[in-house]
C-alpha atoms as a PDB file:
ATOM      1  CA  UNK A   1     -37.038   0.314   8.447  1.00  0.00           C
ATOM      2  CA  UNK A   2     -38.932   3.669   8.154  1.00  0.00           C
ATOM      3  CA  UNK A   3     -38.879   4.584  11.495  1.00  0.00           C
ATOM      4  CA  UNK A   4     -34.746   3.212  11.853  1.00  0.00           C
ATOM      5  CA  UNK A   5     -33.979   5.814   8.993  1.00  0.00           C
ATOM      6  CA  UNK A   6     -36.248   8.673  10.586  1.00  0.00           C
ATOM      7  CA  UNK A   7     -34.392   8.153  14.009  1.00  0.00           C
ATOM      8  CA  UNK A   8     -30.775   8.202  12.738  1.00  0.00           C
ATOM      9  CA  UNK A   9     -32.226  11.561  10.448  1.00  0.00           C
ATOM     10  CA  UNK A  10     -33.263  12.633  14.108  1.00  0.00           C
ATOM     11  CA  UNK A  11     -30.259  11.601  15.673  1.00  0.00           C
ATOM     12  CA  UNK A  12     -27.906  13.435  12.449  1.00  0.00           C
ATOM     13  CA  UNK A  13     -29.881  16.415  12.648  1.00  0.00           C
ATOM     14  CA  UNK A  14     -29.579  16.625  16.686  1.00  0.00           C
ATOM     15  CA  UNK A  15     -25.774  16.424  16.279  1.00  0.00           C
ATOM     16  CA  UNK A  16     -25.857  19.272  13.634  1.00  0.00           C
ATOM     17  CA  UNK A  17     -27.839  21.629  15.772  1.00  0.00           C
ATOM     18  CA  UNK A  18     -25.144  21.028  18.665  1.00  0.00           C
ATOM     19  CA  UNK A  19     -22.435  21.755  16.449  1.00  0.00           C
ATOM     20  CA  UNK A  20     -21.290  24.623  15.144  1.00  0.00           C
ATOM     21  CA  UNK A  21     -19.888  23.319  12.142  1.00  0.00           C
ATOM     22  CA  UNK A  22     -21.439  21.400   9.323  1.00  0.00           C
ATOM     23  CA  UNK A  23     -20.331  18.035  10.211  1.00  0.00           C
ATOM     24  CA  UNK A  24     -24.116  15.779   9.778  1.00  0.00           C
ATOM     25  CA  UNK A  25     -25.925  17.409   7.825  1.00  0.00           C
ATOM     26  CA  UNK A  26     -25.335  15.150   4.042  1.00  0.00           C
ATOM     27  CA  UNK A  27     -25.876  12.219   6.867  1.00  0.00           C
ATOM     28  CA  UNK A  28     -29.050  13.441   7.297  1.00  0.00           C
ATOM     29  CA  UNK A  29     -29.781  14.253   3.918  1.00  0.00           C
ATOM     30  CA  UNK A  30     -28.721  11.085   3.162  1.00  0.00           C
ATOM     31  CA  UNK A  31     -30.784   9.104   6.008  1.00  0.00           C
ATOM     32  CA  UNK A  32     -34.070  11.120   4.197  1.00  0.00           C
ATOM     33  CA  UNK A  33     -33.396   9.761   0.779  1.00  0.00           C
ATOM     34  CA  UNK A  34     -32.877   6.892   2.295  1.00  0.00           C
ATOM     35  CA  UNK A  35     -36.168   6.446   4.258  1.00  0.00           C
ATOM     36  CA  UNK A  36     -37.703   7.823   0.964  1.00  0.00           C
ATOM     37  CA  UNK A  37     -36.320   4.776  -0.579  1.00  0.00           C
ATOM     38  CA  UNK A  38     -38.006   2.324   1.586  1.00  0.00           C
ATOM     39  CA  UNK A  39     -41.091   3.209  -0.412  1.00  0.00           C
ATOM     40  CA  UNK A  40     -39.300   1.141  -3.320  1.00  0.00           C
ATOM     41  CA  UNK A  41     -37.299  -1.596  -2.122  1.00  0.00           C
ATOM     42  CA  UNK A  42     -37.632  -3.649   1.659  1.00  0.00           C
ATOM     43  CA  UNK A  43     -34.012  -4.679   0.769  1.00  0.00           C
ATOM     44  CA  UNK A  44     -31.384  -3.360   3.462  1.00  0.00           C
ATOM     45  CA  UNK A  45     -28.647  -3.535   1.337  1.00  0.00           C
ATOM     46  CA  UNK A  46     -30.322  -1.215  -1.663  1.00  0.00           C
ATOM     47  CA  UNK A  47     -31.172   1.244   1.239  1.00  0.00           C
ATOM     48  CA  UNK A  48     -27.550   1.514   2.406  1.00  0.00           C
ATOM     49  CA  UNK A  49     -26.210   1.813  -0.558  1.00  0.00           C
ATOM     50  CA  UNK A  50     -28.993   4.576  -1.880  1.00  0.00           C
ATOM     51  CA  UNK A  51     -28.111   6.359   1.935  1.00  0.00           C
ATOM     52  CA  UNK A  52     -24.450   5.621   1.383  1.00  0.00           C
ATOM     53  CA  UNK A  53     -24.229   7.597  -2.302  1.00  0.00           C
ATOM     54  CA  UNK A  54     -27.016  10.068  -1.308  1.00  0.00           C
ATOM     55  CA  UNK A  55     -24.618  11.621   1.326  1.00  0.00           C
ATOM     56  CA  UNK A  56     -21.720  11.351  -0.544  1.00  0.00           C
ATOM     57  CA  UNK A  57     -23.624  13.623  -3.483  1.00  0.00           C
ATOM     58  CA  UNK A  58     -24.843  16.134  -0.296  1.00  0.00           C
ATOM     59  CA  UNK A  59     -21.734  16.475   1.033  1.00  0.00           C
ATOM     60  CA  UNK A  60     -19.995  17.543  -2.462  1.00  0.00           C
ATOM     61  CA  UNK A  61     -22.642  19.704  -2.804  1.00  0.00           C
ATOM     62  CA  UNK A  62     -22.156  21.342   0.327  1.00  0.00           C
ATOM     63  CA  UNK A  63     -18.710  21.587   0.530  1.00  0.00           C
ATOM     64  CA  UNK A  64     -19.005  23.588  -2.657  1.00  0.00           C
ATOM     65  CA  UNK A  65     -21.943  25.985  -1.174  1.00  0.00           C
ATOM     66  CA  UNK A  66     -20.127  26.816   2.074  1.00  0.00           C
ATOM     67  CA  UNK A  67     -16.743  27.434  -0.044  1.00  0.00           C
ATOM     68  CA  UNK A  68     -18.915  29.536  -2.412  1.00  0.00           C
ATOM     69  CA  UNK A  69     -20.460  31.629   0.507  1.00  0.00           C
ATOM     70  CA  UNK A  70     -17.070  31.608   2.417  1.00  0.00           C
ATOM     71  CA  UNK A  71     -15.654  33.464  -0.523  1.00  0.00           C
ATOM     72  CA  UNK A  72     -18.285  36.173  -0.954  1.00  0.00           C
ATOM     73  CA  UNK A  73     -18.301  36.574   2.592  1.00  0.00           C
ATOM     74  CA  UNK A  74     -14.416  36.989   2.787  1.00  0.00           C
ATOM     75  CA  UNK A  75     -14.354  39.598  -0.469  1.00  0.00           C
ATOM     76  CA  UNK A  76     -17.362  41.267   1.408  1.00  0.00           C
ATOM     77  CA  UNK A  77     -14.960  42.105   4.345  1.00  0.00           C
ATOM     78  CA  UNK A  78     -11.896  42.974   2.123  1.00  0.00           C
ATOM     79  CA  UNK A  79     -14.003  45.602   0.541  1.00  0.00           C
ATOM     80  CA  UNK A  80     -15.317  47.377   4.078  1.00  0.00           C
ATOM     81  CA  UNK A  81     -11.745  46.923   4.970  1.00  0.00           C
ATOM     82  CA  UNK A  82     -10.540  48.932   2.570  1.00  0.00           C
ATOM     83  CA  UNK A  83     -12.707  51.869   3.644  1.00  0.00           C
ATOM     84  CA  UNK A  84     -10.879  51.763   6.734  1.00  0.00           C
ATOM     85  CA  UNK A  85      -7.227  53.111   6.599  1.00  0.00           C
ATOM     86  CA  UNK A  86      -4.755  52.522  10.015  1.00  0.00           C
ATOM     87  CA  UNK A  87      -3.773  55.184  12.157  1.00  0.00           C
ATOM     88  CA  UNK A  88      -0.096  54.087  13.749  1.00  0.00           C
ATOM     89  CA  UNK A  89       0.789  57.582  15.444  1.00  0.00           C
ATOM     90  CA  UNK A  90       2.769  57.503  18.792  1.00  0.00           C
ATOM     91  CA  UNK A  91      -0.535  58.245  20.581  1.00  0.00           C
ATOM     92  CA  UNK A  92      -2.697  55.840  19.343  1.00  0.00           C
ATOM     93  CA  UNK A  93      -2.947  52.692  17.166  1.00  0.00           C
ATOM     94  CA  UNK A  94      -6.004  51.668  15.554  1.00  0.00           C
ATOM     95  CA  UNK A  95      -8.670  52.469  12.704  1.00  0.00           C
ATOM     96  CA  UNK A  96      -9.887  55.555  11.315  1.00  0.00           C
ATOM     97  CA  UNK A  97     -12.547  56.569   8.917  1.00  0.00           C
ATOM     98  CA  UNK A  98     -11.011  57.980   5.091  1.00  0.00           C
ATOM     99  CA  UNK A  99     -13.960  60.241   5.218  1.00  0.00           C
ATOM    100  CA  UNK A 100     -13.208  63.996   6.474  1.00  0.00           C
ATOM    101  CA  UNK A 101     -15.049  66.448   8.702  1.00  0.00           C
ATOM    102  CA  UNK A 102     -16.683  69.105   7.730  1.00  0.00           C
ATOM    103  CA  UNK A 103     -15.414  72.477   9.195  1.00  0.00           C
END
């Protein structure tokens, strides 16, 4: 069952890199621990369950990394936005720098 739990990592990991969201990746996490398993027990139903719990723990753990980085990333663009300042003349509409030219 080694080489079942490799192939459906494979197959997880496949369907991750074609996506571009995290959709497979605890699946695959989970198929490892899995396969890592085998090394213990030859009983199918242990090995389900270990896969089955194993990507249940990866995906709460990943949920809470990509939340984590989604929220530094979003207060990293709130603070270069607030370097910016909007220009609404009757010319032009946009962005503009706060800094000033030198003369």
């Amino acid at each position: 069952m080694v080489f079942g739990w490799f192939a459906f990592f494979i197959i997880f990991l496949i369907i991750e890199l074609l996506s571009n969201r995290v959709v497979t990746l605890w699946f695959a996490i989970g198929s490892m621990v899995a396969m890592v398993s085998t090394v213990y027990t030859s009983s199918i139903l242990y090995q389900f369950a270990v896969f089955f719990v194993s990507s249940i723990i990866a995906k709460l753990i990943i949920e809470k990394s990509v939340k984590t980085l989604q929220s530094k990333i979003d207060k990293a663009k709130r603070k270069t936005s607030r370097k910016r300042k909007t220009t609404n003349n009757s010319k032009k509409k946009g962005t503009s720098s706060t800094k000033r030219k030198k003369k």
